[in-house]
Structure formats: C-alpha cells, structure tokens
PDB file of N, CA and C in Angstrom:
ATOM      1  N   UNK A   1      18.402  25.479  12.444  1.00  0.00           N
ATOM      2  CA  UNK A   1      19.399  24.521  12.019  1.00  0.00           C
ATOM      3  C   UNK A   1      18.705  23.223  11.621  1.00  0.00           C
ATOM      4  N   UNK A   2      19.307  22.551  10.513  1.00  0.00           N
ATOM      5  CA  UNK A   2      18.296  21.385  10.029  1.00  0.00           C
ATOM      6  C   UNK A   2      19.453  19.766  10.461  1.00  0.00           C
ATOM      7  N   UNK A   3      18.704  19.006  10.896  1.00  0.00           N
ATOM      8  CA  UNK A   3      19.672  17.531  11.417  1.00  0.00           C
ATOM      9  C   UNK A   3      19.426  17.165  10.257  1.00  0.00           C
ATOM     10  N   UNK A   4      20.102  16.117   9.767  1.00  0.00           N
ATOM     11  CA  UNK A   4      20.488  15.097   8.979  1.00  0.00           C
ATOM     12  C   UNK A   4      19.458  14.073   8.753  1.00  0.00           C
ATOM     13  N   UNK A   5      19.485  13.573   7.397  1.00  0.00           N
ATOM     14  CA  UNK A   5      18.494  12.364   7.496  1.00  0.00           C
ATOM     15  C   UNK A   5      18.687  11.693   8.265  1.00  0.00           C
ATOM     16  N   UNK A   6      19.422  10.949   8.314  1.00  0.00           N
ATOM     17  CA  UNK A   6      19.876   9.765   9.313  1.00  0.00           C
ATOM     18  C   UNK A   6      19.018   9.836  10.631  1.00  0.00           C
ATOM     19  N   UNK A   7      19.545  11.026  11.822  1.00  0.00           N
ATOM     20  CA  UNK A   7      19.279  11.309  12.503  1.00  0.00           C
ATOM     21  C   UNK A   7      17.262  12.291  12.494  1.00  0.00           C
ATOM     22  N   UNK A   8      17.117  12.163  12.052  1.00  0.00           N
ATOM     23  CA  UNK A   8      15.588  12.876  11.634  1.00  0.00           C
ATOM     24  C   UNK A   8      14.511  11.388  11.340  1.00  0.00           C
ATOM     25  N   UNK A   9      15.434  10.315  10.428  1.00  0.00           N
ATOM     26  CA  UNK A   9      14.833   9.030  10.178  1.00  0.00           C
ATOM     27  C   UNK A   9      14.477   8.025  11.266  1.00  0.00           C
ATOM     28  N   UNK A  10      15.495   8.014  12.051  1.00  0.00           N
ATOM     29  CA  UNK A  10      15.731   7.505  13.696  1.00  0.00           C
ATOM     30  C   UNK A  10      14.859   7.956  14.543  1.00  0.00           C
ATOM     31  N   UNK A  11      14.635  10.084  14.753  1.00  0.00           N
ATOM     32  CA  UNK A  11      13.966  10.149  15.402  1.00  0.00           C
ATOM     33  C   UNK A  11      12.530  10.578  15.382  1.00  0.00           C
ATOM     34  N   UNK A  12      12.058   9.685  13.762  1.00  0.00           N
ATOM     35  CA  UNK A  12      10.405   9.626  13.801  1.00  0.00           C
ATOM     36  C   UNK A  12      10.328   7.904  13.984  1.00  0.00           C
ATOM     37  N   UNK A  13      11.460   7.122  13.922  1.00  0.00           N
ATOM     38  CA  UNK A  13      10.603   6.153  14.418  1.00  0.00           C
ATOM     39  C   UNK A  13      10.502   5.043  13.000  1.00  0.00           C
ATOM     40  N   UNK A  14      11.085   5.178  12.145  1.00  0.00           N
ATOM     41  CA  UNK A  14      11.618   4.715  10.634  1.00  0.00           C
ATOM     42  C   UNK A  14      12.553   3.875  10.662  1.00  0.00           C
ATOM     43  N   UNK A  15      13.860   4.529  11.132  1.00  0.00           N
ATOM     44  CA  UNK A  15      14.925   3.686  11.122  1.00  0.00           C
ATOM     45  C   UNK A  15      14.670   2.233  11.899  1.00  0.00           C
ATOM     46  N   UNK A  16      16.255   1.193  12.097  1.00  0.00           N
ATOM     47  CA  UNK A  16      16.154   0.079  12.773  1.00  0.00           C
ATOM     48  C   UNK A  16      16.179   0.186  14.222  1.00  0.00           C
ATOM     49  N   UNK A  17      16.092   1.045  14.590  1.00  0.00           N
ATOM     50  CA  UNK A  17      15.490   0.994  15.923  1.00  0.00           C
ATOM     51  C   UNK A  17      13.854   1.809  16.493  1.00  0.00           C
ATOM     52  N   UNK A  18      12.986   1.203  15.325  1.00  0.00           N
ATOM     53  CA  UNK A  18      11.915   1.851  15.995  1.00  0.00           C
ATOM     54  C   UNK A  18      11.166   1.293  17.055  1.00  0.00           C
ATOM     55  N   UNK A  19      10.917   2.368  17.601  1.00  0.00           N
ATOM     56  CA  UNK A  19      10.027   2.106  19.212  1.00  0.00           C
ATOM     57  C   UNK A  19       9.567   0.688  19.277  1.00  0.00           C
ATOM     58  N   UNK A  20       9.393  -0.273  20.326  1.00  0.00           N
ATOM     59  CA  UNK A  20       8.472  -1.395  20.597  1.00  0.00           C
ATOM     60  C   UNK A  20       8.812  -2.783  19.418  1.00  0.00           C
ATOM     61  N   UNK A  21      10.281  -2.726  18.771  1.00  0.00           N
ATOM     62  CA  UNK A  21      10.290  -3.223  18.245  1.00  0.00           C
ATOM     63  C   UNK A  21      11.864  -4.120  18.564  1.00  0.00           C
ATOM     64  N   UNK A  22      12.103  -5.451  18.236  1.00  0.00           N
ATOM     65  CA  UNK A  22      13.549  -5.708  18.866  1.00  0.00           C
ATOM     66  C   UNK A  22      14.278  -5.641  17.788  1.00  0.00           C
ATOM     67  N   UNK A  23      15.952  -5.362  17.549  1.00  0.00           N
ATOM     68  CA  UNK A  23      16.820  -5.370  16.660  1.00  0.00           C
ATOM     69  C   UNK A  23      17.011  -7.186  16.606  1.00  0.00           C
ATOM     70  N   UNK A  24      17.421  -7.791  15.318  1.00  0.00           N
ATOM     71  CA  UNK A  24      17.236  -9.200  15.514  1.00  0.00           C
ATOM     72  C   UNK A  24      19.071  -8.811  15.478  1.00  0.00           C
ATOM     73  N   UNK A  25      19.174 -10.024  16.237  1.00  0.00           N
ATOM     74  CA  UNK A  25      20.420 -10.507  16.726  1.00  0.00           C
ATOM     75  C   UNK A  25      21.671 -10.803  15.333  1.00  0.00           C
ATOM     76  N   UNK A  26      22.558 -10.140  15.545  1.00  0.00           N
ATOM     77  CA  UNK A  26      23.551 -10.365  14.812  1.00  0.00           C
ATOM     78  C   UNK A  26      23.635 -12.154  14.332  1.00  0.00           C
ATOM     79  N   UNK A  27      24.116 -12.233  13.159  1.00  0.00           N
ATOM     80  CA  UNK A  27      24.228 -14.003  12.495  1.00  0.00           C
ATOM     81  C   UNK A  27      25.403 -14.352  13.108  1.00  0.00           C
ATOM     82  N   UNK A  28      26.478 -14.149  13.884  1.00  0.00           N
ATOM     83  CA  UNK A  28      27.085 -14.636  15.088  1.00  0.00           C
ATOM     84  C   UNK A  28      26.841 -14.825  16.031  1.00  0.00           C
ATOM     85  N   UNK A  29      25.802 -14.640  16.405  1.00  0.00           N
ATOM     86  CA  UNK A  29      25.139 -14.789  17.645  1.00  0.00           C
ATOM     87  C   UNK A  29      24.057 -16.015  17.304  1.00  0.00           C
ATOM     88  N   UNK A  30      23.648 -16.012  16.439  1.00  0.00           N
ATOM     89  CA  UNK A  30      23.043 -17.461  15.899  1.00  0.00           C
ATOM     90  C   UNK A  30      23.686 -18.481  15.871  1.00  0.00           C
ATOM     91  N   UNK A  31      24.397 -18.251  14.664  1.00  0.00           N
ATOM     92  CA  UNK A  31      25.156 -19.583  14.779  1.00  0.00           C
ATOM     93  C   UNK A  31      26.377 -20.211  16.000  1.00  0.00           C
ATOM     94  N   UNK A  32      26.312 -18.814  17.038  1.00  0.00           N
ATOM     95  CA  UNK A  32      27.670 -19.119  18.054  1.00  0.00           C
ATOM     96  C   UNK A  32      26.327 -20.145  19.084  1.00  0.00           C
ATOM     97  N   UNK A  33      24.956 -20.095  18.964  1.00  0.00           N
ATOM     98  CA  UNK A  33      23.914 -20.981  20.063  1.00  0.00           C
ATOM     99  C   UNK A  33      23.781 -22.349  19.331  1.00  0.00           C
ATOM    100  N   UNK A  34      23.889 -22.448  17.661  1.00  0.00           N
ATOM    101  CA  UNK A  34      23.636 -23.258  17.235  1.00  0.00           C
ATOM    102  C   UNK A  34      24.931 -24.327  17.355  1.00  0.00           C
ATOM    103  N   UNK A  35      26.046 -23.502  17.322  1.00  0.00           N
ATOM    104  CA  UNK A  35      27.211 -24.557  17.296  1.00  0.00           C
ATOM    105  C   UNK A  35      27.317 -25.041  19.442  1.00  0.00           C
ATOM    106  N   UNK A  36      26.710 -24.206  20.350  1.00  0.00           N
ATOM    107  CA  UNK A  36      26.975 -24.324  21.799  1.00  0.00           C
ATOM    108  C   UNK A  36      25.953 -25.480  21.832  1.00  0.00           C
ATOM    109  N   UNK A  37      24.589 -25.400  21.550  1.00  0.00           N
ATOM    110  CA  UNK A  37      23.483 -26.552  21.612  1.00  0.00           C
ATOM    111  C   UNK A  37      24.100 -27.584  20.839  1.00  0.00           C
ATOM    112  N   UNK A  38      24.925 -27.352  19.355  1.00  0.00           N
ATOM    113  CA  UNK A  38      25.271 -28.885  19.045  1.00  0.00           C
ATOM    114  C   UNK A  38      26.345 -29.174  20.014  1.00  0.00           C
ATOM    115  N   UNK A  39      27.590 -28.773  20.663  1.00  0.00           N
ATOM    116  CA  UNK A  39      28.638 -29.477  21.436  1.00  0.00           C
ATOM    117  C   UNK A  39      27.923 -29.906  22.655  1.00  0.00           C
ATOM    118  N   UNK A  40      26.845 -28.995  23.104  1.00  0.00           N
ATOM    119  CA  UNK A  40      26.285 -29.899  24.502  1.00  0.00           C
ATOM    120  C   UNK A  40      25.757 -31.416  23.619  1.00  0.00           C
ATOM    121  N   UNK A  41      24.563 -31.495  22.931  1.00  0.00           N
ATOM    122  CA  UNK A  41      24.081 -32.333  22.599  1.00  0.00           C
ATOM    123  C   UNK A  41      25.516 -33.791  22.044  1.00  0.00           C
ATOM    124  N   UNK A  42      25.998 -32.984  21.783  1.00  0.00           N
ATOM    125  CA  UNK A  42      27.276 -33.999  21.049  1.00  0.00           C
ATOM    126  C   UNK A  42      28.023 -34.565  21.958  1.00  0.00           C
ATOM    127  N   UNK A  43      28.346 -33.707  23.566  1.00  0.00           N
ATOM    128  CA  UNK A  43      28.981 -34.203  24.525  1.00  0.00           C
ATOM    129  C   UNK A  43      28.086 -35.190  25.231  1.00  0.00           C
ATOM    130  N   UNK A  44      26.458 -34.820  25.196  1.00  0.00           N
ATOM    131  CA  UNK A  44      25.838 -36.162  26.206  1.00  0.00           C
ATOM    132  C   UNK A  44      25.517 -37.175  25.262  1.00  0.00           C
ATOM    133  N   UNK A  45      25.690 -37.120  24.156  1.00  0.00           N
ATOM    134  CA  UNK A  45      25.996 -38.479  23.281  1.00  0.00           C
ATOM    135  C   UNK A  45      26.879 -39.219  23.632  1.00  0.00           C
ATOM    136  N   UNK A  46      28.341 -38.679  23.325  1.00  0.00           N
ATOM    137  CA  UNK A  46      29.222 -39.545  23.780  1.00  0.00           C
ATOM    138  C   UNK A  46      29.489 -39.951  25.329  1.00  0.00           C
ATOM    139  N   UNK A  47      29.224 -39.339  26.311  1.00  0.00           N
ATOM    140  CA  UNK A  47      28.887 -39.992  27.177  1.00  0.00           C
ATOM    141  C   UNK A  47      28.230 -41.102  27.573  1.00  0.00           C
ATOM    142  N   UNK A  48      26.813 -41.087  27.086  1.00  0.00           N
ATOM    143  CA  UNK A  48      26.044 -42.128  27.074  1.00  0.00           C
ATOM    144  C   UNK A  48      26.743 -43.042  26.079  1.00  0.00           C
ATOM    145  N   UNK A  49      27.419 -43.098  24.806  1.00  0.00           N
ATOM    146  CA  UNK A  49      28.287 -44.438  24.270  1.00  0.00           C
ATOM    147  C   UNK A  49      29.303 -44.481  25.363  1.00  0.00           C
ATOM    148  N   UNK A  50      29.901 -43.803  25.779  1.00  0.00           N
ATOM    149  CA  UNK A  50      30.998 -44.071  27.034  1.00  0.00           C
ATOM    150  C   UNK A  50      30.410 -44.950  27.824  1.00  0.00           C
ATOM    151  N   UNK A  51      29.429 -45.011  28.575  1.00  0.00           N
ATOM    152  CA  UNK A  51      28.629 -45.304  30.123  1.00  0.00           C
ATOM    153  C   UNK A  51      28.495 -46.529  29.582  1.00  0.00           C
ATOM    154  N   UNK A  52      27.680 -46.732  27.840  1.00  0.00           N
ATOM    155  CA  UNK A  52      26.879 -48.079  27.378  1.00  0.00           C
ATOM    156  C   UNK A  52      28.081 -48.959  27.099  1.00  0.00           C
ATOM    157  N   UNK A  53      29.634 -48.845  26.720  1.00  0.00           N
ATOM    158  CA  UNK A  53      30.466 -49.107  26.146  1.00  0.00           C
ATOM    159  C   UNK A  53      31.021 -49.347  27.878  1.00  0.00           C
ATOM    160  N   UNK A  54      31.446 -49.218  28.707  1.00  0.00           N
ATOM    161  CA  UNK A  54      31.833 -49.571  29.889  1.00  0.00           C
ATOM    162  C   UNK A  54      31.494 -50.723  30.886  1.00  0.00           C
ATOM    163  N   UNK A  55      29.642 -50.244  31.000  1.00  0.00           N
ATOM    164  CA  UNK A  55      28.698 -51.418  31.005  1.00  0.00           C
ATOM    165  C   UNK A  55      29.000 -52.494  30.392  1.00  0.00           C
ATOM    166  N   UNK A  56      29.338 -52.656  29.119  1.00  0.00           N
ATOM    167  CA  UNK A  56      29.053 -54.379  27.724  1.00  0.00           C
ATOM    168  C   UNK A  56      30.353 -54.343  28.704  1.00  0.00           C
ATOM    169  N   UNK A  57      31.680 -53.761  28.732  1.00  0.00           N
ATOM    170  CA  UNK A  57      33.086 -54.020  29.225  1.00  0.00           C
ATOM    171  C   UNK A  57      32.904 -54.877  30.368  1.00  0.00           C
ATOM    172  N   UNK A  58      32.119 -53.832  31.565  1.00  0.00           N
ATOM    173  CA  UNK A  58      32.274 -54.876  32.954  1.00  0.00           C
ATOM    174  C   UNK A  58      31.347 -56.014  32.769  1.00  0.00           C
ATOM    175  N   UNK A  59      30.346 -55.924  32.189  1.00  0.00           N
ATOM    176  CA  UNK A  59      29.554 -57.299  31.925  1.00  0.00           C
ATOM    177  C   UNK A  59      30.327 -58.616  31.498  1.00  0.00           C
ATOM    178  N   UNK A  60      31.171 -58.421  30.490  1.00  0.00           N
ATOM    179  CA  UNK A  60      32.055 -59.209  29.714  1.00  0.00           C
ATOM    180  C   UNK A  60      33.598 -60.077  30.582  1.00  0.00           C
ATOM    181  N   UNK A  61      33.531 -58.657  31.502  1.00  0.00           N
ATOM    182  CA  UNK A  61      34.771 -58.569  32.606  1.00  0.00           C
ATOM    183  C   UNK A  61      34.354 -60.168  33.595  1.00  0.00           C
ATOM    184  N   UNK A  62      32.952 -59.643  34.218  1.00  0.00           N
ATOM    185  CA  UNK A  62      32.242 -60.788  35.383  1.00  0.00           C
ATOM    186  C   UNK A  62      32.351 -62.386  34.576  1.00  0.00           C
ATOM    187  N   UNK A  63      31.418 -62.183  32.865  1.00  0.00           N
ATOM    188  CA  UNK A  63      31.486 -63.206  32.856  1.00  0.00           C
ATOM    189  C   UNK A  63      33.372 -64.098  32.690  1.00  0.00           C
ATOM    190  N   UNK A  64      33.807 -63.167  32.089  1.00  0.00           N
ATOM    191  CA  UNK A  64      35.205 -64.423  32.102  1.00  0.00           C
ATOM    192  C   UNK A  64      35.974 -64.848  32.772  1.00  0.00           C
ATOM    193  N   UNK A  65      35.939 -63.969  34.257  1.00  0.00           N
ATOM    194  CA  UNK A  65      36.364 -63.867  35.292  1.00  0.00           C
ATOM    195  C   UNK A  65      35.441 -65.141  36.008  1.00  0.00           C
ATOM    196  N   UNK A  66      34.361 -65.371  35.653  1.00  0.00           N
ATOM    197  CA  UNK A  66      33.308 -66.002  36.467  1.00  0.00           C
ATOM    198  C   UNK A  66      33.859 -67.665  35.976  1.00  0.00           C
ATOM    199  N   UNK A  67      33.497 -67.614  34.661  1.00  0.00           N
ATOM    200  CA  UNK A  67      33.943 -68.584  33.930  1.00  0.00           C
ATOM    201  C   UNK A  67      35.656 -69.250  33.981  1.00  0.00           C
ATOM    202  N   UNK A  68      36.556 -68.576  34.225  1.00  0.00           N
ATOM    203  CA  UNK A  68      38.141 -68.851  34.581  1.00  0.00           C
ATOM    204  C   UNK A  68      38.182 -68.979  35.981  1.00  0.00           C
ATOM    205  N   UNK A  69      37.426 -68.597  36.805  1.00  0.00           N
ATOM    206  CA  UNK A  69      37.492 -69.326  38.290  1.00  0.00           C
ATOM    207  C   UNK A  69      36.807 -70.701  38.545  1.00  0.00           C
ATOM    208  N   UNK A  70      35.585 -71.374  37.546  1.00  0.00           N
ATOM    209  CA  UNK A  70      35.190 -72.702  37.391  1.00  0.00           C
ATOM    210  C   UNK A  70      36.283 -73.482  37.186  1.00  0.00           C
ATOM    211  N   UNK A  71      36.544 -72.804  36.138  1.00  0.00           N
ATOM    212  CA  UNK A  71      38.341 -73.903  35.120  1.00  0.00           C
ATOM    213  C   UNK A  71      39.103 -74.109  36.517  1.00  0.00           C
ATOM    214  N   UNK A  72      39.525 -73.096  37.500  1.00  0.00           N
ATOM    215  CA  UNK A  72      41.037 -73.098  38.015  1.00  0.00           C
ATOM    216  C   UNK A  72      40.015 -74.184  38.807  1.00  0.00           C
ATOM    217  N   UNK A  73      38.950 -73.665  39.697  1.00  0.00           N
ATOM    218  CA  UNK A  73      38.549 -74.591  40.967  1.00  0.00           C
ATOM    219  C   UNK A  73      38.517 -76.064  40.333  1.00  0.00           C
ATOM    220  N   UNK A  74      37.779 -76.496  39.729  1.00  0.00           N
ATOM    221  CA  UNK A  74      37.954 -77.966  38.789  1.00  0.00           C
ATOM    222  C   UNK A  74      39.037 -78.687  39.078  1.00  0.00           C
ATOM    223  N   UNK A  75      40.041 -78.079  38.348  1.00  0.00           N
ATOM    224  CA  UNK A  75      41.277 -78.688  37.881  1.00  0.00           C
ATOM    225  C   UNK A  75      41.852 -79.506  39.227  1.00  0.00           C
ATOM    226  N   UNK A  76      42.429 -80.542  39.435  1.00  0.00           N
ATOM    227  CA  UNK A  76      43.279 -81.227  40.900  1.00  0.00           C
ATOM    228  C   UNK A  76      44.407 -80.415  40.829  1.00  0.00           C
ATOM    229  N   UNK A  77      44.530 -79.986  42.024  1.00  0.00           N
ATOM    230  CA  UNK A  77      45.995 -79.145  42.688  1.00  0.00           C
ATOM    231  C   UNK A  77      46.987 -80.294  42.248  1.00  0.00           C
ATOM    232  N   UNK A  78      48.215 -79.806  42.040  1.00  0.00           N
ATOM    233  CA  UNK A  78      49.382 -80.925  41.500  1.00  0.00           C
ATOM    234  C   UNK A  78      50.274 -80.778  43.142  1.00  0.00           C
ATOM    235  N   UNK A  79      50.882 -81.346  42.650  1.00  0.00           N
ATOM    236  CA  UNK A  79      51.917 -81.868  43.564  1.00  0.00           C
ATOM    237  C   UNK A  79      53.467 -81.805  43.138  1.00  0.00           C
ATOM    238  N   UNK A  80      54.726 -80.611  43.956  1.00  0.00           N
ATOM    239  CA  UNK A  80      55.602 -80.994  43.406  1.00  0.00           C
ATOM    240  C   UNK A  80      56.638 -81.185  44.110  1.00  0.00           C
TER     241      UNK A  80
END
C-alpha cells in the first residue's frame, strides 16, 4: 500500500515539522506580546505622570496653605 505525499513528506523529515527544528509562532501570537509589552509599558508611564503630577499638586498644596496661614496669623483679630 503506498501513503500519500503529504504524509511520506512529513515522514522523511521535509515538511514543517522537521526534526530539531521549531515551528515559528503564529503572527497572533506576535503581535498579541507586542500589543501586552506596549499596555504594560504604557501603564507604567502613566503612572509615573500620575505620581509626578500629584507630587507638583501636594507641593503647590503646602506652599499656599503655608502662605494663607502667614496672611490669617498677621492680620489683628477684630472685635464685634
């Protein structure tokens, strides 16, 4: 009985799966690491503008807070 090319091509070692060799990864599988590495990278971006953008906030917070408690202490208590 005679097998088929297909199967005869495969099992000398021809076809895409020959011995010692890897099948390369489907192009969904590429681009599904390329788009996972950009959302990580994209999420610790905005974090770090989050963290740096919070920081300038409370910095800004102390000074006017710092500065509007000079004004009130200053001023003479009134009388009514």
């Amino acid at each position: 009985m005679m097998t088929s090319d297909f199967k005869s091509a495969t099992s000398a070692g021809v076809g895409p799966e020959a011995p010692g060799t890897k099948p390369a990864p489907p192009g969904w599988l590429k681009v599904g690491a390329v788009a996972a590495a950009s959302a990580v990278l994209g999420g610790m971006a905005a974090a770090w503008f989050y963290r740096k953008t919070l920081a300038q906030l409370r910095e800004a917070e102390h000074k006017i807070s710092a500065s509007s408690s000079k004004i009130i202490e200053d001023e003479s208590p009134e009388d009514f």
